[in-house]
N, C-alpha and C. Protein backbone atom coordinates (compact mmCIF):
# COMPACT_ATOMS: atom_id res chain seq x y z
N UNK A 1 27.04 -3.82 -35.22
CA UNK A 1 26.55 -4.15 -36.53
C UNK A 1 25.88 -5.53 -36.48
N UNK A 2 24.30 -5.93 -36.98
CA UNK A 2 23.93 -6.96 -37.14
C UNK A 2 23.59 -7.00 -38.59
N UNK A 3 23.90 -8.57 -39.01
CA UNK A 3 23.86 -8.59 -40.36
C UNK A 3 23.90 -7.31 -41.43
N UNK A 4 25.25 -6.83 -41.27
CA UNK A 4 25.61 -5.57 -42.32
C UNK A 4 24.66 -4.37 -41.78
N UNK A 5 24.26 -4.17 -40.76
CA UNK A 5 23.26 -3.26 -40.61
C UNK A 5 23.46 -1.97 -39.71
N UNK A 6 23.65 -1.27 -39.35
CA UNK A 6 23.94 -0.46 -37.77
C UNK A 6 22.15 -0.57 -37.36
N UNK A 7 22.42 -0.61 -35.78
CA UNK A 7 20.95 -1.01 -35.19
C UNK A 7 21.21 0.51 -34.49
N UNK A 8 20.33 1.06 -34.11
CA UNK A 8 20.50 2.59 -33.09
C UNK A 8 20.09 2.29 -32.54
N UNK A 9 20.50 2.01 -31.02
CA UNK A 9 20.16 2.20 -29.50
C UNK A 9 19.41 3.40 -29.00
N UNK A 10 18.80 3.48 -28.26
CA UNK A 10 17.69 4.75 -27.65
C UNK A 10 17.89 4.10 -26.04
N UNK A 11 17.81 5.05 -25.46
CA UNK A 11 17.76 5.47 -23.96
C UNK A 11 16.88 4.20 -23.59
N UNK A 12 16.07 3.91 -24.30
CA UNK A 12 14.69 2.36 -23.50
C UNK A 12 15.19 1.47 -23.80
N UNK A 13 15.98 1.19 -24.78
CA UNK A 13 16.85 -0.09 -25.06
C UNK A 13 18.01 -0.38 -24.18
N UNK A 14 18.57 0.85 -23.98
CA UNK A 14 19.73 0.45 -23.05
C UNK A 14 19.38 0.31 -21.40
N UNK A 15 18.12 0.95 -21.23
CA UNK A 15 17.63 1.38 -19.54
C UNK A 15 16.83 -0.14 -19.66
N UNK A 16 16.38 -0.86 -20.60
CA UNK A 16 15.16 -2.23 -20.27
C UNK A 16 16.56 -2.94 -20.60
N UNK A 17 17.52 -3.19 -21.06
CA UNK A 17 18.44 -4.14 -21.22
C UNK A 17 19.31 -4.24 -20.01
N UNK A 18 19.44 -3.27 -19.27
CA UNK A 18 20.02 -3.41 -17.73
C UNK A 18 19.65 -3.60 -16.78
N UNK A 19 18.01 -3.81 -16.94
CA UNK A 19 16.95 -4.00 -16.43
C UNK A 19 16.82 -2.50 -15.28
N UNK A 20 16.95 -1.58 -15.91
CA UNK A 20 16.32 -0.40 -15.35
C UNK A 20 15.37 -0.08 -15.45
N UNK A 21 14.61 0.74 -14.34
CA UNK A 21 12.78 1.00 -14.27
C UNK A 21 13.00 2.42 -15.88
N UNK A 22 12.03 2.32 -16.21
CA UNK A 22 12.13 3.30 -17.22
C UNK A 22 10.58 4.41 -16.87
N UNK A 23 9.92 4.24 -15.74
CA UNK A 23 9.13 5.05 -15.11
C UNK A 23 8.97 5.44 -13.97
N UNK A 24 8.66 5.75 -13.66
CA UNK A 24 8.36 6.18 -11.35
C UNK A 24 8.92 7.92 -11.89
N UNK A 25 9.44 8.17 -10.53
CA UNK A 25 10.18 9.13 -9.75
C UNK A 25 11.65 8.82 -10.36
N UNK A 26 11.94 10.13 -10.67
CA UNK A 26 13.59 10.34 -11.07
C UNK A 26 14.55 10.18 -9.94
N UNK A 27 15.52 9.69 -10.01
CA UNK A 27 16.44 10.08 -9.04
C UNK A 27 17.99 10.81 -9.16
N UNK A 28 18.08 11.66 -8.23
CA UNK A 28 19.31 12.71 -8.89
C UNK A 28 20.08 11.64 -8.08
N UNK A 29 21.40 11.13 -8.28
CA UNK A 29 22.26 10.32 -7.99
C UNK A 29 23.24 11.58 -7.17
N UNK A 30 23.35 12.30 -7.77
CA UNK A 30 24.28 13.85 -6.38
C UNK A 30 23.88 13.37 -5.12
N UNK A 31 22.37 13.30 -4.79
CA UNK A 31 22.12 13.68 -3.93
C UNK A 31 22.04 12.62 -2.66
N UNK A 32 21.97 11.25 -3.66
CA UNK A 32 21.59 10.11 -2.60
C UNK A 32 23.02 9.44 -2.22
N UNK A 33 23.23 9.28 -1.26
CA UNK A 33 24.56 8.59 -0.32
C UNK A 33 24.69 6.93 -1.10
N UNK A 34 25.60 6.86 -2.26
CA UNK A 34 25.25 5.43 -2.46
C UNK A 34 26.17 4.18 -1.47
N UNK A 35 25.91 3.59 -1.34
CA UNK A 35 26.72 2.53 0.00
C UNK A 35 26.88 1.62 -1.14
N UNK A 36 28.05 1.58 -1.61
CA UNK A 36 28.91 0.64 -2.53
C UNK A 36 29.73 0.45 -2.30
N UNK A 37 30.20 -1.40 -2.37
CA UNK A 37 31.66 -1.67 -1.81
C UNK A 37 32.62 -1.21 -2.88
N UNK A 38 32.43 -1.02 -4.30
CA UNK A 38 33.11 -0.68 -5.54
C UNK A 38 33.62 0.69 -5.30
N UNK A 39 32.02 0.82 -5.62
CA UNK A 39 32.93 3.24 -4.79
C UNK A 39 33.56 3.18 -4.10
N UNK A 40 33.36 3.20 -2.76
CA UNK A 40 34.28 3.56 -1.92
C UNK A 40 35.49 3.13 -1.81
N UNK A 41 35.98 2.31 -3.37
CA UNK A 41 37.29 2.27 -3.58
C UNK A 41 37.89 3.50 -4.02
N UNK A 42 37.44 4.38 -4.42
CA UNK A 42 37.54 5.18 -5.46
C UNK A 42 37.30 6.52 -4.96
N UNK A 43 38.64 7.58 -4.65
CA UNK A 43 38.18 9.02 -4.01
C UNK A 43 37.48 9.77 -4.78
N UNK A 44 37.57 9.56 -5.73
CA UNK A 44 37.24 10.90 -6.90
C UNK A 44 35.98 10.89 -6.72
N UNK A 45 34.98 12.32 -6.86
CA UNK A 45 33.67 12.45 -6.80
C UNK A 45 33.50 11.58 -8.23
N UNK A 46 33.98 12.07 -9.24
CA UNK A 46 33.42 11.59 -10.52
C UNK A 46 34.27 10.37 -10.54
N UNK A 47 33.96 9.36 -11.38
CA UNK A 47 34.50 7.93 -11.58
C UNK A 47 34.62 7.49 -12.88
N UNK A 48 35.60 7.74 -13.86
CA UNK A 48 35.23 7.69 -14.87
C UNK A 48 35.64 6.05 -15.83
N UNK A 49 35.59 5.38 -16.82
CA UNK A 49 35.98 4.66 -17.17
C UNK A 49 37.78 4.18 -17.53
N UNK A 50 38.15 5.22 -17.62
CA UNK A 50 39.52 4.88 -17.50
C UNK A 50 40.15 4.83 -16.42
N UNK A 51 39.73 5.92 -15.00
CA UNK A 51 40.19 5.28 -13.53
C UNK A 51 40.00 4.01 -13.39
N UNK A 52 38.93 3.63 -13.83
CA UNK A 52 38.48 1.98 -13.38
C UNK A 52 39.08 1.31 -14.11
N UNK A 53 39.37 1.31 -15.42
CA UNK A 53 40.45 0.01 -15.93
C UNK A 53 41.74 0.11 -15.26
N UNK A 54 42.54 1.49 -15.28
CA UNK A 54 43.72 1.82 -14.28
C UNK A 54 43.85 1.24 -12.97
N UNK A 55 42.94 1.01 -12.20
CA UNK A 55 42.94 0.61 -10.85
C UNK A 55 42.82 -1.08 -11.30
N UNK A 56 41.68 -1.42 -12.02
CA UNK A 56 42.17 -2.97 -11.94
C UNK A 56 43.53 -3.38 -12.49
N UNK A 57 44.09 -2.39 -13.27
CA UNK A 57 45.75 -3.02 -14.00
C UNK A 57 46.22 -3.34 -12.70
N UNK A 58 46.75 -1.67 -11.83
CA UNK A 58 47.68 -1.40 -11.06
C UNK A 58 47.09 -2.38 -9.63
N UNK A 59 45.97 -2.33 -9.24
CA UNK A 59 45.58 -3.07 -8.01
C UNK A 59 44.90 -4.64 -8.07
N UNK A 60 45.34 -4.98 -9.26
CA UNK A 60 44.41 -6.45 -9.25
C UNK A 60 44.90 -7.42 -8.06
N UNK A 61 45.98 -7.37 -7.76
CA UNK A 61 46.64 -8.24 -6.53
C UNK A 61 45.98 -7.80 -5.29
N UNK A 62 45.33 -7.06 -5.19
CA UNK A 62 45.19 -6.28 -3.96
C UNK A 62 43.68 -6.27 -3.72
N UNK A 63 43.00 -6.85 -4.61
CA UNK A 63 41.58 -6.59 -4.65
C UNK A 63 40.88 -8.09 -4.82
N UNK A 64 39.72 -8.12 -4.07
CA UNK A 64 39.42 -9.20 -3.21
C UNK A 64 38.46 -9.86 -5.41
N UNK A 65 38.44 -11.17 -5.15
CA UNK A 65 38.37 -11.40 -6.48
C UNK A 65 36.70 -11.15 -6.74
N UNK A 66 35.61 -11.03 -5.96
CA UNK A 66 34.81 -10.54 -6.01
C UNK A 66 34.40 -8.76 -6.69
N UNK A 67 35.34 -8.28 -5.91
CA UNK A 67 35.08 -6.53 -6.51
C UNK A 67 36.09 -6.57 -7.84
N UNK A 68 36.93 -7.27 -8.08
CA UNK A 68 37.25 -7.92 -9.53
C UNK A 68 36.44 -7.67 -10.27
N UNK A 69 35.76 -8.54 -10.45
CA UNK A 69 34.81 -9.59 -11.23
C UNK A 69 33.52 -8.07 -10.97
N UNK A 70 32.90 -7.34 -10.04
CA UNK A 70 31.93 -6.33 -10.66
C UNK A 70 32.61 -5.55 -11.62
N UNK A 71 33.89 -5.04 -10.81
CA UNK A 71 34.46 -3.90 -11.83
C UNK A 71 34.35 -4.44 -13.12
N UNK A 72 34.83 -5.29 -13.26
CA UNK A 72 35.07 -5.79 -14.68
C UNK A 72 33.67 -6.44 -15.71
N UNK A 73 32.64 -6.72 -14.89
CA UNK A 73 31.81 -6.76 -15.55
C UNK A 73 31.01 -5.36 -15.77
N UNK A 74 31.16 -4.20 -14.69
CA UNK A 74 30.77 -3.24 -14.87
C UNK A 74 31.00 -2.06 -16.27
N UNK A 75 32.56 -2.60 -16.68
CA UNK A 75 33.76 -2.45 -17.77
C UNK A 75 33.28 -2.77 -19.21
N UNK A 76 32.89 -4.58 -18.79
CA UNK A 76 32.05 -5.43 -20.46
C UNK A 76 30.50 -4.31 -20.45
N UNK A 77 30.00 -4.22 -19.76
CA UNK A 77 28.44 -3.45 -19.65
C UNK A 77 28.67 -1.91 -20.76
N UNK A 78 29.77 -1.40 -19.95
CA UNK A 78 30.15 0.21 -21.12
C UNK A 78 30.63 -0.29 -22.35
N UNK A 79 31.30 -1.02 -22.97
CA UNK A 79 32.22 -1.65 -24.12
C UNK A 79 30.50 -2.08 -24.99
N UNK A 80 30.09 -3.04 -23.85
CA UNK A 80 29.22 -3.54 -25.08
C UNK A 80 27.57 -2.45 -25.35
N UNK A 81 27.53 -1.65 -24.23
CA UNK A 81 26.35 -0.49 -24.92
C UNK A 81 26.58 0.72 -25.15
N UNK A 82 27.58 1.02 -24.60
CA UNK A 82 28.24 2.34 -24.94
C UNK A 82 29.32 2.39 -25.87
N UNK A 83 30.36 1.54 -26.15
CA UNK A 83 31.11 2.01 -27.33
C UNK A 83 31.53 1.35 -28.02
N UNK A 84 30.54 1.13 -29.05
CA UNK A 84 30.53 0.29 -30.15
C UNK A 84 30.96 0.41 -31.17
């Protein structure tokens, strides 16, 4: 809500605010091998937002304070464009 208002987000607002390309070539994410130190924490094909808060509760001691700090900003990123 800004000044008493609801603002509606669209797909270009949220893809130019993350600084995503919003033209070229599509990419199916299935298909491409991503090499992430974050994933490959994580067995599950799918990754959803509540595994990831779960794992930082239960593993924060255990996790180097760097992959911390993405997860968790990765966490503020869904909160603040996705569920408002």
């Amino acid at each position: 809500m800004i000044n008493s208002e609801f603002v509606a987000f669209k797909l270009l607002d949220i893809c130019v605010g993350l600084g995503l390309r919003v033209y070229g070539e599509r990419i199916d994410l299935e298909e491409v091998d991503v090499d992430s130190v974050c994933r490959k924490k994580f067995s599950e094909k799918k990754v959803t937002v509540t595994i990831i808060y779960n794992y930082l509760l239960n593993q924060c001691e255990c996790l180097d304070v760097e992959d911390f700090c993405r997860l968790y900003i990765l966490l503020g990123i869904y909160e603040f464009f996705f569920f408002a």
